[in-house]
C-alpha atoms as a PDB file:
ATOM      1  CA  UNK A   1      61.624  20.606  -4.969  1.00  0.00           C
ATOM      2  CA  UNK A   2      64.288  20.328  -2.495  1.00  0.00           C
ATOM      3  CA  UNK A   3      64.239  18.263   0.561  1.00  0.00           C
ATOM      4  CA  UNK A   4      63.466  20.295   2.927  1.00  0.00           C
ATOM      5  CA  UNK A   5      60.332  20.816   1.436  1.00  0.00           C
ATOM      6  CA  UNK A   6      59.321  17.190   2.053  1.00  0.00           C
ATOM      7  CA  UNK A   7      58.741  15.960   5.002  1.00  0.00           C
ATOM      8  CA  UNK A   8      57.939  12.049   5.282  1.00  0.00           C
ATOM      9  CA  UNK A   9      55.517  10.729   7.997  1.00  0.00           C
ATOM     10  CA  UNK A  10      54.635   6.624   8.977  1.00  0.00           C
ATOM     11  CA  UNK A  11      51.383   6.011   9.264  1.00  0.00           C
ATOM     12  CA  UNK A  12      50.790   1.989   9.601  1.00  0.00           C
ATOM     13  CA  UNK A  13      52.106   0.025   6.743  1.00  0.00           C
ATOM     14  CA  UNK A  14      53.055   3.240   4.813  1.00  0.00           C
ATOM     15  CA  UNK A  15      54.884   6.234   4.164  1.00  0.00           C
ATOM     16  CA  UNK A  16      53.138   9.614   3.026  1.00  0.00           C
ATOM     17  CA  UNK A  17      55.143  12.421   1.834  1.00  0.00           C
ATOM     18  CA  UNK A  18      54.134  16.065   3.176  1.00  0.00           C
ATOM     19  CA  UNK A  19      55.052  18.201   0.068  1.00  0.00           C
ATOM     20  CA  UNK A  20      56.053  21.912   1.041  1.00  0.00           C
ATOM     21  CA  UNK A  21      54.724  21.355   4.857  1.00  0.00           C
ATOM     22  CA  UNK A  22      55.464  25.341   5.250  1.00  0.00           C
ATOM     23  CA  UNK A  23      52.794  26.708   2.932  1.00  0.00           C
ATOM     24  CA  UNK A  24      50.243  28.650   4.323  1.00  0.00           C
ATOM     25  CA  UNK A  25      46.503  27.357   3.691  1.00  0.00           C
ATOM     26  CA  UNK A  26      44.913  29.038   6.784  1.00  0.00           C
ATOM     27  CA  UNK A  27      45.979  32.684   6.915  1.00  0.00           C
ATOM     28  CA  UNK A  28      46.218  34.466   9.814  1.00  0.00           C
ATOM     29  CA  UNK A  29      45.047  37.561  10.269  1.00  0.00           C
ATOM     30  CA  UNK A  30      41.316  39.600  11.871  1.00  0.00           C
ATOM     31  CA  UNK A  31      41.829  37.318  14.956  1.00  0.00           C
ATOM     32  CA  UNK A  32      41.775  34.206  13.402  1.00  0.00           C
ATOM     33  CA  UNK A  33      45.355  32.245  12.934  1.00  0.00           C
ATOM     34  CA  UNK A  34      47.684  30.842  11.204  1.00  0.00           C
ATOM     35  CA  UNK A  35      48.154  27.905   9.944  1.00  0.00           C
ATOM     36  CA  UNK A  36      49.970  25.455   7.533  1.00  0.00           C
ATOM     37  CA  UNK A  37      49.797  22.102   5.432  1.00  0.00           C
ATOM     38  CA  UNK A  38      52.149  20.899   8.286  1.00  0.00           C
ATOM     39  CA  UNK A  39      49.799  21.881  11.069  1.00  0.00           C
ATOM     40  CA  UNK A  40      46.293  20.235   9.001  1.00  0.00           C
ATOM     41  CA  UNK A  41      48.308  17.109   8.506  1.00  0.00           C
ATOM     42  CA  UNK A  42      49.383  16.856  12.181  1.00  0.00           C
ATOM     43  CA  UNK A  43      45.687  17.693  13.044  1.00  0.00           C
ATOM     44  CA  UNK A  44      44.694  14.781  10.778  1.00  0.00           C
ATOM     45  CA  UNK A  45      47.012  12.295  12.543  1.00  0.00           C
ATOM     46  CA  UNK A  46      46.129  13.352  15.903  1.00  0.00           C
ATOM     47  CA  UNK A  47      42.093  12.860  15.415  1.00  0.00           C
ATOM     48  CA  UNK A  48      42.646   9.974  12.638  1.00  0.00           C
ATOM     49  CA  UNK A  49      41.680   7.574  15.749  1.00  0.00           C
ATOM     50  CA  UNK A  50      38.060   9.617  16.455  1.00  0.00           C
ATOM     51  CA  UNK A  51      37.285  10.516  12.583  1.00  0.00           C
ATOM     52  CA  UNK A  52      38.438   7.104  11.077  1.00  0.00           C
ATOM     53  CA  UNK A  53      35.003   5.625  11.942  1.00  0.00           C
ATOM     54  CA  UNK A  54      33.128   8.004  10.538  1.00  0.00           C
ATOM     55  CA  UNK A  55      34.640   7.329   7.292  1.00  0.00           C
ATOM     56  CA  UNK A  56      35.729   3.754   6.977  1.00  0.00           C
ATOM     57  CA  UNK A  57      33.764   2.408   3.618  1.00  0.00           C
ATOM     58  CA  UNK A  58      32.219   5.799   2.370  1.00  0.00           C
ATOM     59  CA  UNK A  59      32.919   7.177  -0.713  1.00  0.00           C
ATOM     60  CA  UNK A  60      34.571  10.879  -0.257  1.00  0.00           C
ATOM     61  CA  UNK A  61      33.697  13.691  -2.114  1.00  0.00           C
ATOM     62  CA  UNK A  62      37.353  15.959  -1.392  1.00  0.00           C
ATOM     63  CA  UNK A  63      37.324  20.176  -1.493  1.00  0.00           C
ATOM     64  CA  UNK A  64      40.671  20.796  -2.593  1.00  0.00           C
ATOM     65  CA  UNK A  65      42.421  23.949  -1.633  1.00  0.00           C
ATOM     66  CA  UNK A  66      46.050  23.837  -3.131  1.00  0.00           C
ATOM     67  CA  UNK A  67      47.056  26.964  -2.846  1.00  0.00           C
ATOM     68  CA  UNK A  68      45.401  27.368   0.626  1.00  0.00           C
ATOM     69  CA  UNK A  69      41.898  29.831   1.555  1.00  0.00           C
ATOM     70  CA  UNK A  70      43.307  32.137  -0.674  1.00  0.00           C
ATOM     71  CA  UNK A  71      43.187  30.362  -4.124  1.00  0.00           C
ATOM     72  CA  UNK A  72      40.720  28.583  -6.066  1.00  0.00           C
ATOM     73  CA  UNK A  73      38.977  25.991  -4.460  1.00  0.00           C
ATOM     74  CA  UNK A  74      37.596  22.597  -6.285  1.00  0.00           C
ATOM     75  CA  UNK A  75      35.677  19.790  -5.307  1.00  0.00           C
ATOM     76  CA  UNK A  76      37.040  16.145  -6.553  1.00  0.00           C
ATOM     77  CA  UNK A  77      35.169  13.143  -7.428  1.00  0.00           C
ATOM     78  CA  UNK A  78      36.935  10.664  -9.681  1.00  0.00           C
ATOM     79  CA  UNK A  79      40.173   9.242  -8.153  1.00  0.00           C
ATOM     80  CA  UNK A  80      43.385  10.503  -9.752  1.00  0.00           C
ATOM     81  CA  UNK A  81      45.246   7.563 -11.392  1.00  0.00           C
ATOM     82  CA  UNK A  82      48.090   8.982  -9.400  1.00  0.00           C
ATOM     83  CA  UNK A  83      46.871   8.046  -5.796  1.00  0.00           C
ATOM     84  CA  UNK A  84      48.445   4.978  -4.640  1.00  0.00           C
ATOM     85  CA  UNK A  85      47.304   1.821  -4.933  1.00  0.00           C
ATOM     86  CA  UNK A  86      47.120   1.127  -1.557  1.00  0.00           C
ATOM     87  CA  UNK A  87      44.139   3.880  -1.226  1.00  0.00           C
ATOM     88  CA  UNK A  88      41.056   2.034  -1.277  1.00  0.00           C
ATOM     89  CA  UNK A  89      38.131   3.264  -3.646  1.00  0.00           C
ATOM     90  CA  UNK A  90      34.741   2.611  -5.186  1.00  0.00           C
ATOM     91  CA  UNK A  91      33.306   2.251  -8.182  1.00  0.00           C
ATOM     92  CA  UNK A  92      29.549   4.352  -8.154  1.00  0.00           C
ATOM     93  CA  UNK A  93      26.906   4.684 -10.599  1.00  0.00           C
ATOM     94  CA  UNK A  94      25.773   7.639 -11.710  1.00  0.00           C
ATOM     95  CA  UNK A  95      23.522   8.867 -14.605  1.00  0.00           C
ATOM     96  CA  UNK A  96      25.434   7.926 -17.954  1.00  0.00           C
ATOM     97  CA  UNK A  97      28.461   6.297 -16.630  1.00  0.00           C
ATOM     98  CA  UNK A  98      30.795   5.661 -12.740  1.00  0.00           C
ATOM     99  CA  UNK A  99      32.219   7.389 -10.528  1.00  0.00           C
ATOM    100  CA  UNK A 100      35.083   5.998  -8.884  1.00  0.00           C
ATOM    101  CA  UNK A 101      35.553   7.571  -5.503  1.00  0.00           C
ATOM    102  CA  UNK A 102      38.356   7.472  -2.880  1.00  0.00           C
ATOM    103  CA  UNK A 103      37.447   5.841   0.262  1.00  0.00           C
ATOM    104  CA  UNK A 104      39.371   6.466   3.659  1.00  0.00           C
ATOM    105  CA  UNK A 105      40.125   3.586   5.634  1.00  0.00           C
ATOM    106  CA  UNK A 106      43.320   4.208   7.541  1.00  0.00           C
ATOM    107  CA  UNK A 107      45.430   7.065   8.634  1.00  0.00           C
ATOM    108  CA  UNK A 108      47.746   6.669   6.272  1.00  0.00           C
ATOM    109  CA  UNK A 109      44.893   7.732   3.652  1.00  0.00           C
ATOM    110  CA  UNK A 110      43.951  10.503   5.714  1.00  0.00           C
ATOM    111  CA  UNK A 111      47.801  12.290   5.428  1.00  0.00           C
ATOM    112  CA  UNK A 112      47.559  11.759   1.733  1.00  0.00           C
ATOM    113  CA  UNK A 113      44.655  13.570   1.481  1.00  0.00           C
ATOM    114  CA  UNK A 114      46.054  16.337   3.880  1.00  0.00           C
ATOM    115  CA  UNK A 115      49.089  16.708   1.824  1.00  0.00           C
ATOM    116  CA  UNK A 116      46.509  17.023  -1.398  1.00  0.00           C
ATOM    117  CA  UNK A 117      45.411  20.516   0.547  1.00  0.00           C
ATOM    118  CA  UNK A 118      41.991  18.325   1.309  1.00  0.00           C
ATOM    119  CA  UNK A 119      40.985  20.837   3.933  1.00  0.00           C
ATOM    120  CA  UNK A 120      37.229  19.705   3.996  1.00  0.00           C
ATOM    121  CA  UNK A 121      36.478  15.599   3.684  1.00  0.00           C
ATOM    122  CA  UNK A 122      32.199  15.199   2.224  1.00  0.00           C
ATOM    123  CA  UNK A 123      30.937  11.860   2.752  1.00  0.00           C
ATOM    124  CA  UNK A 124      28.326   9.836   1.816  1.00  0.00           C
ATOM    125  CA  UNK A 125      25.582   8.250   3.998  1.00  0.00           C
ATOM    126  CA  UNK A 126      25.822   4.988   3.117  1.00  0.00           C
ATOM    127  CA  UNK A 127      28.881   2.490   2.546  1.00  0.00           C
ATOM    128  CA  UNK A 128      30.366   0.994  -0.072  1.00  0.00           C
ATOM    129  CA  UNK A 129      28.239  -2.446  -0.737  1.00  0.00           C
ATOM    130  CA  UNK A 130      25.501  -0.919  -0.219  1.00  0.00           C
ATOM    131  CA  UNK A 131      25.089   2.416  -1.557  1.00  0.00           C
ATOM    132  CA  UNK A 132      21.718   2.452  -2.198  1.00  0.00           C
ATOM    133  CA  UNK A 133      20.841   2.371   1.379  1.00  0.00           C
ATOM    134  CA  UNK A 134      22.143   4.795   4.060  1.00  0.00           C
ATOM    135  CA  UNK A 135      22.849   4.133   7.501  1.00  0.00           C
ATOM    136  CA  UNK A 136      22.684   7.802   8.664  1.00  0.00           C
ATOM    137  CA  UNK A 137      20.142  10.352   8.455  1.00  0.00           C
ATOM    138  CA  UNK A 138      21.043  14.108   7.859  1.00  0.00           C
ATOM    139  CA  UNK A 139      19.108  17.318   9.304  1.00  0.00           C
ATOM    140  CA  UNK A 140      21.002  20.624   8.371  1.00  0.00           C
ATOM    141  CA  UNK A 141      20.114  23.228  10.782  1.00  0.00           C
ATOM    142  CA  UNK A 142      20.872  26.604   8.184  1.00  0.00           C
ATOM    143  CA  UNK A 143      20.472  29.694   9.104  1.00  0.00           C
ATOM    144  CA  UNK A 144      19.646  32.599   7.482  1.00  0.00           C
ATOM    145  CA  UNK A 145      21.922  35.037   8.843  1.00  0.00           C
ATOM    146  CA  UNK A 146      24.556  34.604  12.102  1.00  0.00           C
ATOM    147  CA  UNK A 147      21.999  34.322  14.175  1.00  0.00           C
ATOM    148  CA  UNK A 148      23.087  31.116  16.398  1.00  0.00           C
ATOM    149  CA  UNK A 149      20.176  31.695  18.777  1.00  0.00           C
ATOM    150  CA  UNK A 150      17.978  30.808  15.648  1.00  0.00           C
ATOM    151  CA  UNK A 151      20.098  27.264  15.374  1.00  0.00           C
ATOM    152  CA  UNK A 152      20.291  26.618  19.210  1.00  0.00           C
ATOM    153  CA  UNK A 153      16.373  26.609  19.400  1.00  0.00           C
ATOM    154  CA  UNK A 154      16.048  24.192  16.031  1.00  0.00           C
ATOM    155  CA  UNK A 155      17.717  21.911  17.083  1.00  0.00           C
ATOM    156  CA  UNK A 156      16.136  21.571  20.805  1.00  0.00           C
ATOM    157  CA  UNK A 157      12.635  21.464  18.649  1.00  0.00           C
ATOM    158  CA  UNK A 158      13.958  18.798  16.441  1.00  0.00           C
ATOM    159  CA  UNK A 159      16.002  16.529  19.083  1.00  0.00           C
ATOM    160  CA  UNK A 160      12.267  17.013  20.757  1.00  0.00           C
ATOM    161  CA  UNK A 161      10.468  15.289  18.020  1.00  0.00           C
ATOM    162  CA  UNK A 162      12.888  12.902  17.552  1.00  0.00           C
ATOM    163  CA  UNK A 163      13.299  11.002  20.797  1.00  0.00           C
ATOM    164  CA  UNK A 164       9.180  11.331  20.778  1.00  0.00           C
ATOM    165  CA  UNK A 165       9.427   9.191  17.394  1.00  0.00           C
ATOM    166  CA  UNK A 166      12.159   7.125  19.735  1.00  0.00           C
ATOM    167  CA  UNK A 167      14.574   7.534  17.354  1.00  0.00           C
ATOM    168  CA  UNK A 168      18.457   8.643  18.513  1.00  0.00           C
ATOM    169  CA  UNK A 169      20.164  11.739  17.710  1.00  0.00           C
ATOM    170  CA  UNK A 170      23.473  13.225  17.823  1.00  0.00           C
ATOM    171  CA  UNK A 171      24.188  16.783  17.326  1.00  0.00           C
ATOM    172  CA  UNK A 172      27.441  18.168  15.444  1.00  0.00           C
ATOM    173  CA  UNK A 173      28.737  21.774  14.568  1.00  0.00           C
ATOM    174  CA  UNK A 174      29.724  22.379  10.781  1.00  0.00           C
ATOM    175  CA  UNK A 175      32.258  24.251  11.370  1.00  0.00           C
ATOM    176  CA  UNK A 176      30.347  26.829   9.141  1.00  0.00           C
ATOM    177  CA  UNK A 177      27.131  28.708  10.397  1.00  0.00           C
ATOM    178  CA  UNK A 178      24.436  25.733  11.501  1.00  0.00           C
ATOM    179  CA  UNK A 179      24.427  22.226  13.271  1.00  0.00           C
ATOM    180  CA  UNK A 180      23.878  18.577  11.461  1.00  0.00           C
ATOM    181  CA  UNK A 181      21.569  16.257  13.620  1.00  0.00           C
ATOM    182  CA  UNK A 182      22.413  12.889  12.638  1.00  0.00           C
ATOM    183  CA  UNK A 183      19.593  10.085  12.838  1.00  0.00           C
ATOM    184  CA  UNK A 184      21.329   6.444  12.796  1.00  0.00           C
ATOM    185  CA  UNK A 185      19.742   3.907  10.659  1.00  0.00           C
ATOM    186  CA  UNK A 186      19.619   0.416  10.346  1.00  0.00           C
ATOM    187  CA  UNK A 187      20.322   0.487   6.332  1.00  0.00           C
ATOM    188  CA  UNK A 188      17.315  -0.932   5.416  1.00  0.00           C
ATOM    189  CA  UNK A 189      15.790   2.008   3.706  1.00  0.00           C
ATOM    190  CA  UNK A 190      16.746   3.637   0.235  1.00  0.00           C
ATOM    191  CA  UNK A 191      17.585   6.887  -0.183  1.00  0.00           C
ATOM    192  CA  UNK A 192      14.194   8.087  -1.701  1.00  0.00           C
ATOM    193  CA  UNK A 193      12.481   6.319   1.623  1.00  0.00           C
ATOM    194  CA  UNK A 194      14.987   7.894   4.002  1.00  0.00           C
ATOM    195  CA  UNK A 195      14.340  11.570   1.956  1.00  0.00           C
ATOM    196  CA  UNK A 196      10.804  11.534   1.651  1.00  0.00           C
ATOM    197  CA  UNK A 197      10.981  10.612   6.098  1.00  0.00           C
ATOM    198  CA  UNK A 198      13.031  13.102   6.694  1.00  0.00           C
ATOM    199  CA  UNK A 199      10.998  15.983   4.774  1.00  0.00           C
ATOM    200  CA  UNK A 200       7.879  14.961   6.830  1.00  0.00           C
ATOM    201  CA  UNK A 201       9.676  15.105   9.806  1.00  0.00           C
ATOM    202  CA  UNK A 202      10.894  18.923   8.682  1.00  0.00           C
ATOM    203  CA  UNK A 203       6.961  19.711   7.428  1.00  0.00           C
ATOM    204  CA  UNK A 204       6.138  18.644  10.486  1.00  0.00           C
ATOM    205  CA  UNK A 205       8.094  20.527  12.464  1.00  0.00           C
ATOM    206  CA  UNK A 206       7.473  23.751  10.437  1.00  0.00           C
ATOM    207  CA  UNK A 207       3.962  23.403  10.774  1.00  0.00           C
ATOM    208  CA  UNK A 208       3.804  23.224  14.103  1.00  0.00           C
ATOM    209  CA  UNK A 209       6.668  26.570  13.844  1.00  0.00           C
ATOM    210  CA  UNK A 210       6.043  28.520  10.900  1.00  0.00           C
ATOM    211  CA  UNK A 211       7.510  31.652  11.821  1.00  0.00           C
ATOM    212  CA  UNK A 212      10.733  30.581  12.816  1.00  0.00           C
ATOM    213  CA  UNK A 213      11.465  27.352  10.670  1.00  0.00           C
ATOM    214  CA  UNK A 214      10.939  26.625   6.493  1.00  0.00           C
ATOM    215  CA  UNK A 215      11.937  24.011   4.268  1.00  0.00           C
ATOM    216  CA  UNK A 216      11.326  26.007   1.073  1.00  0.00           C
ATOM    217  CA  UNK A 217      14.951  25.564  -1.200  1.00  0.00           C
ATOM    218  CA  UNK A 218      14.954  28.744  -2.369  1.00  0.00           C
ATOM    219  CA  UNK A 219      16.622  31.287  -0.300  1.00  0.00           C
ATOM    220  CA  UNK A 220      14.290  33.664  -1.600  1.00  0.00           C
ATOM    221  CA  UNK A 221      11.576  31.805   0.129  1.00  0.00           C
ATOM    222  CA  UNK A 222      12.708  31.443   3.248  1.00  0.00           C
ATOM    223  CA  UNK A 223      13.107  35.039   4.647  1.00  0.00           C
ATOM    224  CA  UNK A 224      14.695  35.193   8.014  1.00  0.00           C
ATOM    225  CA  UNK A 225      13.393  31.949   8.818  1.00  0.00           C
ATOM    226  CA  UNK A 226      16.016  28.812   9.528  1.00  0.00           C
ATOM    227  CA  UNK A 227      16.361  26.387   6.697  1.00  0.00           C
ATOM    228  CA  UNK A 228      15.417  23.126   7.505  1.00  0.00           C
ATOM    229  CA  UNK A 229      17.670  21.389   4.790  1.00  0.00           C
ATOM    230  CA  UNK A 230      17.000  17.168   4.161  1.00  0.00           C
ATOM    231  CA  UNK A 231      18.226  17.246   0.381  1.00  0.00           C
ATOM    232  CA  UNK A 232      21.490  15.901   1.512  1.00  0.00           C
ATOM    233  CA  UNK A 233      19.272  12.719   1.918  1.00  0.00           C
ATOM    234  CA  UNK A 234      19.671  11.379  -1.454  1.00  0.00           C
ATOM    235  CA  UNK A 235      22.176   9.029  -3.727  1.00  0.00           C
ATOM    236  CA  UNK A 236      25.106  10.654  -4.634  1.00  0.00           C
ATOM    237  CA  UNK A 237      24.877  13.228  -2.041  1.00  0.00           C
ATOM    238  CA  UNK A 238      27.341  14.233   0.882  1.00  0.00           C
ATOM    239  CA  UNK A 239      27.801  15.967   4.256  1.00  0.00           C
ATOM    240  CA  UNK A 240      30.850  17.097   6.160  1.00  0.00           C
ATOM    241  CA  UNK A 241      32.507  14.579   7.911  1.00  0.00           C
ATOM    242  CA  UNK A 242      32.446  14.526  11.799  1.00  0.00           C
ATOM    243  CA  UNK A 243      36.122  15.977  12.682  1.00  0.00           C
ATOM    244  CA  UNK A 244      36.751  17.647   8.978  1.00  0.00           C
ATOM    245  CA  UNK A 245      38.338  21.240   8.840  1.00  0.00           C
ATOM    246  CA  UNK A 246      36.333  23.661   6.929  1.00  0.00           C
ATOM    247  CA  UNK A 247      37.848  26.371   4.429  1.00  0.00           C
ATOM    248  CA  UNK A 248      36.920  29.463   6.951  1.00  0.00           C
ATOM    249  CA  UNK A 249      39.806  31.742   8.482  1.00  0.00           C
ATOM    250  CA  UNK A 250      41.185  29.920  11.640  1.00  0.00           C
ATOM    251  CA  UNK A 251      40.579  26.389  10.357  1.00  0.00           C
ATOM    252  CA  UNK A 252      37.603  25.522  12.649  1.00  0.00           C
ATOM    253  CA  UNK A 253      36.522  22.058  12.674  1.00  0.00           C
ATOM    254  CA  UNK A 254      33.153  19.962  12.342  1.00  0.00           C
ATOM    255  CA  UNK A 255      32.759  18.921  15.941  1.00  0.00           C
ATOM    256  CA  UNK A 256      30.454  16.514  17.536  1.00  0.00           C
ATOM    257  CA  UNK A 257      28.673  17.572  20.344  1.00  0.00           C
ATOM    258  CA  UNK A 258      26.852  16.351  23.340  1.00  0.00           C
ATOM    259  CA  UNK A 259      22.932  17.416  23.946  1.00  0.00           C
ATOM    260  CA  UNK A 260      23.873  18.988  26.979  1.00  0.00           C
ATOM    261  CA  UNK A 261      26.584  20.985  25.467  1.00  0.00           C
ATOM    262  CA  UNK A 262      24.071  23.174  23.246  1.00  0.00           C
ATOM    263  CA  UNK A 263      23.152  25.072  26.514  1.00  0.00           C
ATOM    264  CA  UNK A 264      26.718  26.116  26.709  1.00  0.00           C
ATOM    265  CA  UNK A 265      26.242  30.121  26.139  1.00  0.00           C
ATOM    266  CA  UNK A 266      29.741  29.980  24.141  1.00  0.00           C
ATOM    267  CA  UNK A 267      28.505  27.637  21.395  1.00  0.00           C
ATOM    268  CA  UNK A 268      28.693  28.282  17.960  1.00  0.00           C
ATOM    269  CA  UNK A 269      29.047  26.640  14.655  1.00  0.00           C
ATOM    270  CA  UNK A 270      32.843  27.910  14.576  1.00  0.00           C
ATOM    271  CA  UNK A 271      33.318  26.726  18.056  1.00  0.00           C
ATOM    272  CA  UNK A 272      36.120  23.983  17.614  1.00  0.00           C
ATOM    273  CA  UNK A 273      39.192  24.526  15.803  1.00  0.00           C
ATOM    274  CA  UNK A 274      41.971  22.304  14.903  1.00  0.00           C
ATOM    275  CA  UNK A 275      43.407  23.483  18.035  1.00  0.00           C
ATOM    276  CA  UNK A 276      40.959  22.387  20.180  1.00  0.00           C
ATOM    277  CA  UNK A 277      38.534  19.362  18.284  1.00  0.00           C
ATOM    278  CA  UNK A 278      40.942  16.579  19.343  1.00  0.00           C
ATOM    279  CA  UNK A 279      40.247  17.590  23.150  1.00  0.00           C
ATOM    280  CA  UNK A 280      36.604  17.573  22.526  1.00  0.00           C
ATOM    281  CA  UNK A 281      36.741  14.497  20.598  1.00  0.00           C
ATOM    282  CA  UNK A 282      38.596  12.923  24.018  1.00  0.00           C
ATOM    283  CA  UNK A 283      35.101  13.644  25.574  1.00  0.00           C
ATOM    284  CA  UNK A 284      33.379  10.704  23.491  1.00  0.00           C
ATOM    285  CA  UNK A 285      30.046  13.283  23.168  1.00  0.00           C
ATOM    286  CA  UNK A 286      28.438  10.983  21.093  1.00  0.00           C
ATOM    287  CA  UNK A 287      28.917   7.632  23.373  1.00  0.00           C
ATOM    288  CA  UNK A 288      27.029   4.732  22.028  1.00  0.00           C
ATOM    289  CA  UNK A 289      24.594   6.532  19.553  1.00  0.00           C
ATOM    290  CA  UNK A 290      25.706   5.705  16.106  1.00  0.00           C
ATOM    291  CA  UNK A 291      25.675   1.750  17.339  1.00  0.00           C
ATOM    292  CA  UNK A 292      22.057   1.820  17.251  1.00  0.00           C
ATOM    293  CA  UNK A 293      20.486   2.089  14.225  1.00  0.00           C
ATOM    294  CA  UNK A 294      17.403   2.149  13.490  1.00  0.00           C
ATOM    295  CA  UNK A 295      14.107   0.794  11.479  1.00  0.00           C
ATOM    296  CA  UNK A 296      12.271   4.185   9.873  1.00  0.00           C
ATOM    297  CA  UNK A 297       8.769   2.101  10.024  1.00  0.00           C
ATOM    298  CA  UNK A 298       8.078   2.105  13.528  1.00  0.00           C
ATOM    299  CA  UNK A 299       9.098   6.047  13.647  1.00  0.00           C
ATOM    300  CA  UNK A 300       6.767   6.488  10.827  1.00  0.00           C
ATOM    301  CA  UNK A 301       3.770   5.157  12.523  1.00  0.00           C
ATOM    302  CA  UNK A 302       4.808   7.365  15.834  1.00  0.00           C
ATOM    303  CA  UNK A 303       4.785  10.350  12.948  1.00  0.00           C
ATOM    304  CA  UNK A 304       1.643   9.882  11.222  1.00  0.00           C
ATOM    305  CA  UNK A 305      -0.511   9.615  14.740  1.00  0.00           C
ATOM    306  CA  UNK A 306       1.547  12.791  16.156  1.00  0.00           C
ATOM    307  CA  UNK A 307       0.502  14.583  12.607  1.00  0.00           C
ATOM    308  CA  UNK A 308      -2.708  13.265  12.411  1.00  0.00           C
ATOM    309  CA  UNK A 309      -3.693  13.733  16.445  1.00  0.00           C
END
């Protein structure tokens, strides 16, 4: 490889190497455009300073792209023995041995990954230390079809129920076809606790909407009705990281949002790019509502007497 295929960038303490910066990973094309490992690393750098906190102590679950949206995709675990040292990592159970997963503390971390065609970052809800026990709560709003409309009202029904259980919420695009509504906990709850909360949230909500909303797993099930999916409440599993790209044409971006900004009659689950996240993420939509976690008992009491009234 010749040097003009490598291009070095400082992050911090370190140096990261940008191999062949020119390749194409996002292709242009149908009205979406362009773009290259140069332009996700820049993108990277540019939000590190919003996204970093979002990842700081979680194990990482990495899609892979190498040779960009157009080749096979794969979705890494285990750390390669041929990260550097300096990238942090942890050491997970899992059923018949460990999993030892990258963690991504600093920018620097974030450009490696970038250069390893990492277009889409999956984290885990709880940190390192404590594994066991999330500190965020996941609600993914899927649809069945394109239908955004179907989304929009979901999510104005769940942020509903929430704040009348008192607990916070803050609302993020996927970058895909739905929104993630993200409950902040206080980390005192294990995974099978936090699951079995969040399902009688969704049941309740269905019930009270059973021709618009499901929680049945099987797509077969659910007809044109809007998924409510909680499975990504459990050990071992992950959701996309606020300010990750996705693999989709045009690179768009999982964007946090502000409550007010699901009125906005231009929303969608594509609506931020790499182009345009860092601007939004400027905006600080979600200002002071991941500081406060919560307790799930007191919520739970609020839920039984709203189920049982």
């Amino acid at each position: 490889m010749s040097s003009d295929d490598v291009r070095t960038v400082r992050a911090g303490k370190h140096t990261v190497e940008v191999h062949r910066p020119d390749k194409v990973l996002f292709p242009g094309g149908d009205g979406a455009k362009e773009y290259t490992k140069g332009d996700l690393v820049a993108y990277y750098r540019s939000v590190a300073p919003f996204m970093l906190p979002h990842l700081r102590g979680r194990p990482l679950m990495l899609e892979r792209h190498p040779d960009g949206l157009a080749g096979p995709r794969f979705m890494q675990k285990n750390t390669p023995d041929s990260y550097p040292e300096w990238i942090h990592r942890v050491e997970v159970t899992k059923e018949g041995g460990t999993v030892c997963h990258t963690v991504c503390d600093d920018t620097a971390t974030l450009l490696y990954l970038a250069d390893q065609a990492s277009l889409t970052l999956h984290r885990w809800l709880s940190r390192a230390g404590s594994v066991e026990r999330p500190d965020r709560m996941v609600f993914d709003l899927d649809p069945a079809g394109d239908d955004f409309e179907a989304v929009r009202e979901a999510a104005r029904l769940l942020g509903e129920l929430l704040d009348a259980l008192r607990l916070p919420s803050a609302l993020m695009t996927t970058g895909s076809r739905g929104l993630h509504v993200i409950v902040p906990l206080d980390g005192r709850n294990d995974f099978d606790e936090v699951r079995e909360f969040a399902k009688d949230v969704a049941d309740a909500l269905v019930a009270g909407h059973p021709e618009q909303l499901t929680t049945a797993a099987r797509k077969k099930d659910r007809g044109d009705r809007l998924y409510l999916d909680v499975q990504r409440n459990g050990y071992a599993q992950t959701a996309v990281a606020p300010f990750t790209v996705r693999a989709k044409p045009g690179a768009p971006v999982a964007t946090p949002m502000s409550w007010a900004q699901l009125d906005d009659p231009g929303l969608d689950a594509r609506r931020w790019t790499v182009a345009d996240a860092v601007e939004q993420a400027r905006t600080d939509p979600w200002a002071g509502i991941l500081a406060r976690g919560r307790a799930l008992g007191p919520a739970r009491r609020r839920l039984n007497a709203l189920m049982s009234s």
